[in-house]
Protein backbone atom coordinates (compact mmCIF):
# COMPACT_ATOMS: atom_id res chain seq x y z
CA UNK A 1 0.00 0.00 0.00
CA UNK A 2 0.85 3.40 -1.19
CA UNK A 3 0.02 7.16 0.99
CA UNK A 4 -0.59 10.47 -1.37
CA UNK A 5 -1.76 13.37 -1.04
CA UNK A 6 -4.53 15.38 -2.89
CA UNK A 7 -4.83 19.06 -3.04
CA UNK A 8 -8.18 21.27 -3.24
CA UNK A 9 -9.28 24.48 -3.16
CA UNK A 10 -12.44 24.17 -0.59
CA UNK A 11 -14.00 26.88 -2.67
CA UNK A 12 -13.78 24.14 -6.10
CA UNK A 13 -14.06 21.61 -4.08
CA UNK A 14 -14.42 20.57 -0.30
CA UNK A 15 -14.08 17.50 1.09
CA UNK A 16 -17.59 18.14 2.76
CA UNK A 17 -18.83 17.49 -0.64
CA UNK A 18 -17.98 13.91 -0.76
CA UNK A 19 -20.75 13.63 1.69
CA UNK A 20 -23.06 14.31 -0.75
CA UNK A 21 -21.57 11.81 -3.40
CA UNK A 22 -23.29 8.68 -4.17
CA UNK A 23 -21.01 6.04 -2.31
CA UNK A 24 -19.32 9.14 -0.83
CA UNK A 25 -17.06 8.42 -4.39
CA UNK A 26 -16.19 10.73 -6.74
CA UNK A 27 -13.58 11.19 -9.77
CA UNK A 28 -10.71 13.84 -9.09
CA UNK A 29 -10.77 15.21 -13.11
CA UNK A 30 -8.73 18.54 -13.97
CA UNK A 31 -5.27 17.97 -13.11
CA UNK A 32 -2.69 19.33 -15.71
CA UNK A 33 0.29 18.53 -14.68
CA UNK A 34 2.51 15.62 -16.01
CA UNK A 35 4.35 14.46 -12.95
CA UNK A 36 1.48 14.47 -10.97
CA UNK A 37 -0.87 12.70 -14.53
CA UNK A 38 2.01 10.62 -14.16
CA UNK A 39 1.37 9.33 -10.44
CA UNK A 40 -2.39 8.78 -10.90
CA UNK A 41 -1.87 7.16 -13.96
CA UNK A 42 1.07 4.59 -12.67
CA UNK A 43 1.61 4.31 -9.22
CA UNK A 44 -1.75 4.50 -7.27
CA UNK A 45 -3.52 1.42 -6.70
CA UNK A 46 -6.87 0.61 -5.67
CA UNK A 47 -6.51 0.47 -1.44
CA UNK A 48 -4.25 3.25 -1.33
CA UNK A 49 -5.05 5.65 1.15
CA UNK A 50 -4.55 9.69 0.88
CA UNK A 51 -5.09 13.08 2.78
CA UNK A 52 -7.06 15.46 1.20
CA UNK A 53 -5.67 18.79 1.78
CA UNK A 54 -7.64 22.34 1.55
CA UNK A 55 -5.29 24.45 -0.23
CA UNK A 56 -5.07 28.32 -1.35
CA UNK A 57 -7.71 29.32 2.17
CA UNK A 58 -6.64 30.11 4.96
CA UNK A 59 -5.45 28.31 6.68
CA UNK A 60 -4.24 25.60 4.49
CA UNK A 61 -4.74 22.01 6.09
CA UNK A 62 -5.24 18.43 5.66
CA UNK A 63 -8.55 17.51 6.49
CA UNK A 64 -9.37 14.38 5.85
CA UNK A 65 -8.50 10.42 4.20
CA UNK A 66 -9.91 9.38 1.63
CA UNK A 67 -8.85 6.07 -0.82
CA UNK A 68 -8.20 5.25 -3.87
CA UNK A 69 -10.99 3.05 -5.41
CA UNK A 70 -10.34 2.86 -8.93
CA UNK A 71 -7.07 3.04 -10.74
CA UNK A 72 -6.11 5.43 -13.01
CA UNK A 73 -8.34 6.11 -16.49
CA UNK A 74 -8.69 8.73 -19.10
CA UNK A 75 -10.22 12.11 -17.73
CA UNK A 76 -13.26 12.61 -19.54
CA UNK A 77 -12.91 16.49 -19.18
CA UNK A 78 -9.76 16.47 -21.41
CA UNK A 79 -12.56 16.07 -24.22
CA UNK A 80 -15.35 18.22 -23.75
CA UNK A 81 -14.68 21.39 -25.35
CA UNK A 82 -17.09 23.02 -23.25
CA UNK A 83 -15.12 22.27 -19.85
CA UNK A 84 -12.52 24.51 -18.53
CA UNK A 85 -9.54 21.37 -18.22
CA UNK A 86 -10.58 20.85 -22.27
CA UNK A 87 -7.47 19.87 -24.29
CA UNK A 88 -7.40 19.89 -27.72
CA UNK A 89 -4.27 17.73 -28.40
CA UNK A 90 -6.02 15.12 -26.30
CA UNK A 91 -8.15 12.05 -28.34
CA UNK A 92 -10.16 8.91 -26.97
CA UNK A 93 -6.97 7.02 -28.97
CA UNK A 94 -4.13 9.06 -26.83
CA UNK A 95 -5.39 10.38 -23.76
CA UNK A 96 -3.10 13.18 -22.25
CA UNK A 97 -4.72 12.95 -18.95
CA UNK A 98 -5.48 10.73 -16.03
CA UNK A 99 -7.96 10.60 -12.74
CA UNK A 100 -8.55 7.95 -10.57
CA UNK A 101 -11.83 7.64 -7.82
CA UNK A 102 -11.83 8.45 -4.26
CA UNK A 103 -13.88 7.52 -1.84
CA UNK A 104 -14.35 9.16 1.58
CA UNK A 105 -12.66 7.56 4.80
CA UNK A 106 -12.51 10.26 7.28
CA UNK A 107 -13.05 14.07 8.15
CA UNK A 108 -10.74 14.96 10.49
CA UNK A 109 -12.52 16.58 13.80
CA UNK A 110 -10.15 19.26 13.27
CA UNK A 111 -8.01 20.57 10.31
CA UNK A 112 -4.58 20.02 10.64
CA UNK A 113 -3.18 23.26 9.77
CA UNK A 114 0.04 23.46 7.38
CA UNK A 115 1.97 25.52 9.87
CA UNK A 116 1.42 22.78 12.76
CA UNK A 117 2.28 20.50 9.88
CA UNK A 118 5.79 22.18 9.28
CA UNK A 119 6.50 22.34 13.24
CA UNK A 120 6.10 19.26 13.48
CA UNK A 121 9.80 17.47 13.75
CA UNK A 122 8.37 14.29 12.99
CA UNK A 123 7.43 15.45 9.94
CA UNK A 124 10.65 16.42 8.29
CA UNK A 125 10.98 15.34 4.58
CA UNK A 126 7.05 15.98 4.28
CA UNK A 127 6.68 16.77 0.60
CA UNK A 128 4.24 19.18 1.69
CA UNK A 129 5.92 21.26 3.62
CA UNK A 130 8.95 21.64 1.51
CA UNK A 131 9.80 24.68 0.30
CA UNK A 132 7.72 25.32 -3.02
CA UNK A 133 6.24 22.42 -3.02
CA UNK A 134 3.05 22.74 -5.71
CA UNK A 135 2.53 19.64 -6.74
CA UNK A 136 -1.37 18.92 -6.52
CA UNK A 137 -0.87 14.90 -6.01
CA UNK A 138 2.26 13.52 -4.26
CA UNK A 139 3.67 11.12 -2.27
CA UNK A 140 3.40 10.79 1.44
CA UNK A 141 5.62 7.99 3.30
CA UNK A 142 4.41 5.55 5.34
CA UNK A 143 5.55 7.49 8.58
CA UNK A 144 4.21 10.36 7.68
CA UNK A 145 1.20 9.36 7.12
CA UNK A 146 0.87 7.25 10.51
CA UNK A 147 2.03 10.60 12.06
CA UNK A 148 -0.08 12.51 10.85
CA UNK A 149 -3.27 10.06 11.48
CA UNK A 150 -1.93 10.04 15.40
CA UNK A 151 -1.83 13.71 15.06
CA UNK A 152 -5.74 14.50 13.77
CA UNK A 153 -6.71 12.06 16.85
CA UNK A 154 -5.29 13.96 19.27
């Protein structure tokens, strides 16, 4: 088993609105980025678990788990003109773009706050909380992930 990390803006997207999904499942579409295209695509597998992670609101935090329940697949949205992640060098015969599902595990009973997140020694080597870190899917270790679990219970 593999531990990520998805990033949303609460105001797209909130993790709140996986409550409303059927199955609490839902696809995460739009991302435009090849490395993290790349991860979706080839390293998550179904079981995984991940944080979902409010980001650009203050303040930024982790929220929540959710897991992977299907593997990576085309994005659909890379082919209707009419949506906003549209790309027109993408066909049904050469995707550009991947998404996997997600369902809902957990909202944490309180955020966990990126600046807790980066005081926290335990946490050093957090992808997250390295300097210009962007990425809007990435890796979380093992430990880090346990740690961070502990931390939400608290």
């Amino acid at each position: 088993m593999k531990y990520w990390l998805f990033k949303s803006e609460p105001n797209v997207y909130p993790i709140e609105a996986m409550l409303k999904e059927k199955g609490k499942t839902t696809f995460w579409d739009g991302v435009r980025n090849y490395q993290a295209r790349n991860i979706m695509r080839d390293e998550m597998k179904k079981g995984d678990l991940a944080f979902f992670y409010h980001s650009r609101v203050k303040p930024m935090a982790i929220v929540g788990v959710v897991e992977i329940v299907k593997e990576g697949y085309p994005d659909h949205t890379q082919f209707d003109a009419e949506d906003s992640h549209y790309d027109p060098k993408a066909t049904q015969d050469s995707p550009r773009w991947y998404m996997v599902d997600i369902k809902l595990k957990e909202i944490f009973d309180r955020p966990l706050t990126l600046v807790e997140l980066k005081a926290e020694e335990k946490l050093d080597g957090l992808a997250l909380t390295a300097k210009g870190s962007r990425l809007s899917v990435q890796p979380v270790s093992k430990k880090h992930f346990d740690h961070i679990c502990k931390m939400a219970k608290k």
